[in-house]
Protein backbone atom coordinates (compact mmCIF):
# COMPACT_ATOMS: atom_id res chain seq x y z
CA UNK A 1 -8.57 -1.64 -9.68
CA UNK A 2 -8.55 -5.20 -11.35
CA UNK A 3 -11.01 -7.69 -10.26
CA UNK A 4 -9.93 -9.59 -7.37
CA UNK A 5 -9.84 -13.57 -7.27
CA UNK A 6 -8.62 -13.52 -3.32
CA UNK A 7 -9.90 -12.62 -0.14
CA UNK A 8 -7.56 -9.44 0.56
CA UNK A 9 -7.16 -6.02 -1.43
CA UNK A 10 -3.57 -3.76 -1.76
CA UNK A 11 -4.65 -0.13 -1.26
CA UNK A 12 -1.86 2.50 -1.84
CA UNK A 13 -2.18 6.06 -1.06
CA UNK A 14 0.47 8.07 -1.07
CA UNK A 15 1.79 11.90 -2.40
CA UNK A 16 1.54 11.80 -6.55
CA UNK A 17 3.52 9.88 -8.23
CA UNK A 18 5.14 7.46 -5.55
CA UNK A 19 2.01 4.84 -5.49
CA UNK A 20 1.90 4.79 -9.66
CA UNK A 21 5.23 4.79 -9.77
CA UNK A 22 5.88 1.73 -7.06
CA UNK A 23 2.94 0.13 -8.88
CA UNK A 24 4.49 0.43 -12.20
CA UNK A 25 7.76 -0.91 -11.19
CA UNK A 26 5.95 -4.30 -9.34
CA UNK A 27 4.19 -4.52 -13.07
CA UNK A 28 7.60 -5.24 -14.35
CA UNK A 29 8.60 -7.47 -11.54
CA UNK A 30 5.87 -9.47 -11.11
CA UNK A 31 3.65 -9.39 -14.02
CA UNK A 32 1.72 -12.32 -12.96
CA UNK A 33 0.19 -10.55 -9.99
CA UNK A 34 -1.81 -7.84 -11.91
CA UNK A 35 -5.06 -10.16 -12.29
CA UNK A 36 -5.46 -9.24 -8.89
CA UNK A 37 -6.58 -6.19 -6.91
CA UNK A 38 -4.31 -3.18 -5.94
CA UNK A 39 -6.00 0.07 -5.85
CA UNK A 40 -4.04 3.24 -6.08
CA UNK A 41 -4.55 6.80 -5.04
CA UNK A 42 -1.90 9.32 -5.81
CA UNK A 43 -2.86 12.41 -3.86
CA UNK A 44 -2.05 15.38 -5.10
CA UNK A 45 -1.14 18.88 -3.76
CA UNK A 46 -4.72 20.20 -4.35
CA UNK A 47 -6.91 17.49 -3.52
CA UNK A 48 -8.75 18.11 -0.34
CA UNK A 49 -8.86 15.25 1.90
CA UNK A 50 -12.52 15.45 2.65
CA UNK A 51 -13.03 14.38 -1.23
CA UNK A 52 -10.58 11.70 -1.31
CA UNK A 53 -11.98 10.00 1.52
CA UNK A 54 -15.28 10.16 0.15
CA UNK A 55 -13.63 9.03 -3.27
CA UNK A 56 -11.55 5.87 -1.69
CA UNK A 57 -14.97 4.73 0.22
CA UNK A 58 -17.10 4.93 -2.93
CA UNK A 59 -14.15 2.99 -4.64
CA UNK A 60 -14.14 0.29 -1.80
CA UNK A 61 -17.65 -0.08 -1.66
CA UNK A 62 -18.42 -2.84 -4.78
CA UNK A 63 -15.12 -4.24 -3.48
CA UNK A 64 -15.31 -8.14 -3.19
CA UNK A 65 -11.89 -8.21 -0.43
CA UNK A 66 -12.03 -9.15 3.47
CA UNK A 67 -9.43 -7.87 4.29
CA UNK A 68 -7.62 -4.20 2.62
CA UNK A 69 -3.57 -3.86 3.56
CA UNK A 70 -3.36 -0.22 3.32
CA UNK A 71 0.20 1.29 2.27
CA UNK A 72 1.12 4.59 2.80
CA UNK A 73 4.41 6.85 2.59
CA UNK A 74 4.91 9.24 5.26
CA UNK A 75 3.59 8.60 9.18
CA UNK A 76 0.95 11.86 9.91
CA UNK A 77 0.89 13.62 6.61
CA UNK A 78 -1.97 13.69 4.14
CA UNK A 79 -2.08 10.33 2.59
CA UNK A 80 -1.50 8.79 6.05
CA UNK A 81 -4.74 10.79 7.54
CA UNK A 82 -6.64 9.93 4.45
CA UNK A 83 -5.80 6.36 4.83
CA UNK A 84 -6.64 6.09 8.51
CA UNK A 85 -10.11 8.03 8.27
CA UNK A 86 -11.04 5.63 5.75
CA UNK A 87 -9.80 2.72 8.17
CA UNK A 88 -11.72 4.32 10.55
CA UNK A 89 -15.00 4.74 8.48
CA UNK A 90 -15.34 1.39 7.95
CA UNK A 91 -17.40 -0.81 9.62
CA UNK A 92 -17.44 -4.49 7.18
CA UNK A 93 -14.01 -4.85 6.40
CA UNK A 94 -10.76 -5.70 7.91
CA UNK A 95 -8.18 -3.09 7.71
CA UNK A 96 -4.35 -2.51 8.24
CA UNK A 97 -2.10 0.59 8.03
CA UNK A 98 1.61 0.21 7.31
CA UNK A 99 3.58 3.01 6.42
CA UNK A 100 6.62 4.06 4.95
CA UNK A 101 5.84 2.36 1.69
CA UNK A 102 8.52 0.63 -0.36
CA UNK A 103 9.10 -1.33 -3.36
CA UNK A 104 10.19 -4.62 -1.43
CA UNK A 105 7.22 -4.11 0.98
CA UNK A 106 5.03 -4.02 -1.89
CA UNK A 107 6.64 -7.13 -3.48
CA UNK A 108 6.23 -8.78 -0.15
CA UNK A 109 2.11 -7.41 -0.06
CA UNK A 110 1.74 -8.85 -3.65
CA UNK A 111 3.44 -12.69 -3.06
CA UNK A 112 1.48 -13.08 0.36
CA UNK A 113 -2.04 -11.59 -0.12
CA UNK A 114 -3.63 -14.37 0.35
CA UNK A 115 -2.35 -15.08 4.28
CA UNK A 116 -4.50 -13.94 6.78
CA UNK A 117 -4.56 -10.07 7.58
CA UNK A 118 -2.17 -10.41 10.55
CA UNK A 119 0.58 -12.71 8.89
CA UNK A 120 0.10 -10.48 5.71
CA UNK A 121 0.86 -7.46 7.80
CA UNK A 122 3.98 -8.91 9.63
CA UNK A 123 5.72 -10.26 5.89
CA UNK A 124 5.11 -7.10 4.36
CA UNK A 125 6.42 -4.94 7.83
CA UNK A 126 9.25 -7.63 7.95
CA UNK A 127 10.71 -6.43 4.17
CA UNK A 128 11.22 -2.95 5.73
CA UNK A 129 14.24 -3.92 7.32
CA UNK A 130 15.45 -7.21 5.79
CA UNK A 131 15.48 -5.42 2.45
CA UNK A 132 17.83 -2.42 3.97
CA UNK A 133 21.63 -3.18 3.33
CA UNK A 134 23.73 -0.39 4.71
CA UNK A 135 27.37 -0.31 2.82
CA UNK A 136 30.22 2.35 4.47
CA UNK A 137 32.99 3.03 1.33
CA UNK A 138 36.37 2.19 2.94
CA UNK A 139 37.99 4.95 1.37
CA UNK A 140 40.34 6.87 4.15
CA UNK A 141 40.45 10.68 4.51
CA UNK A 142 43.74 12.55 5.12
């Protein structure tokens, strides 16, 4: 995690490699952004939950940020119930779980971290679908 200059905090956890990988790819797109705070936890297929909870809280705990956007990739598996019993732990910060992580949502979390939690939440959940162009070839089939 880099140090943070604003209020909120980009937390990714998601199956190994999708948050590094997403990460690495904003790196490239938006350079600028990495003075401030993402924090990413790939989980992998034989880390125990109860540890990376524990892990992500002692990792939080020295964090300066209000408010922590929480990304995650699939609704109900691991990284999701990781993510929400860490929301749930929580008592002195401001938390929000989106998931279904993407590289435009993460774009979106990055340009408009410093909005309050509930505008920051809608611009980020607003890139999952205006970022979604469906295309149909017009080829014909005898």
């Amino acid at each position: 995690m880099t140090s943070a200059t604003a209020s909120n905090l980009i937390l990714i956890i998601t199956h190994a490699p999708t948050g590094s990988s997403l990460t690495s790819a904003l790196r490239d797109i938006l350079p600028s952004h990495f003075n401030e705070s993402i924090l990413v936890v790939d989980i992998n297929i034989n880390d125990t939950p109860e540890t990376k909870v524990l892990d992500v809280q002692q990792k939080l705990s020295d964090c300066p940020a209000e408010s922590i956007l929480i990304l995650t990739d699939l609704i109900g598996a691991t990284p999701y119930n990781i993510a929400r019993q860490v929301m749930l732990n929580s008592v002195h910060k401001r938390y929000a779980l989106v998931t279904g992580i993407s590289l435009p949502m993460l774009v979106k979390a990055a340009n408009y971290r410093t909005l309050s939690l509930e505008s920051w939440v809608a611009q980020v959940t607003d890139s999952a679908l205006e970022w979604v162009i469906i295309e149909f070839s017009r080829k014909t089939h005898p």
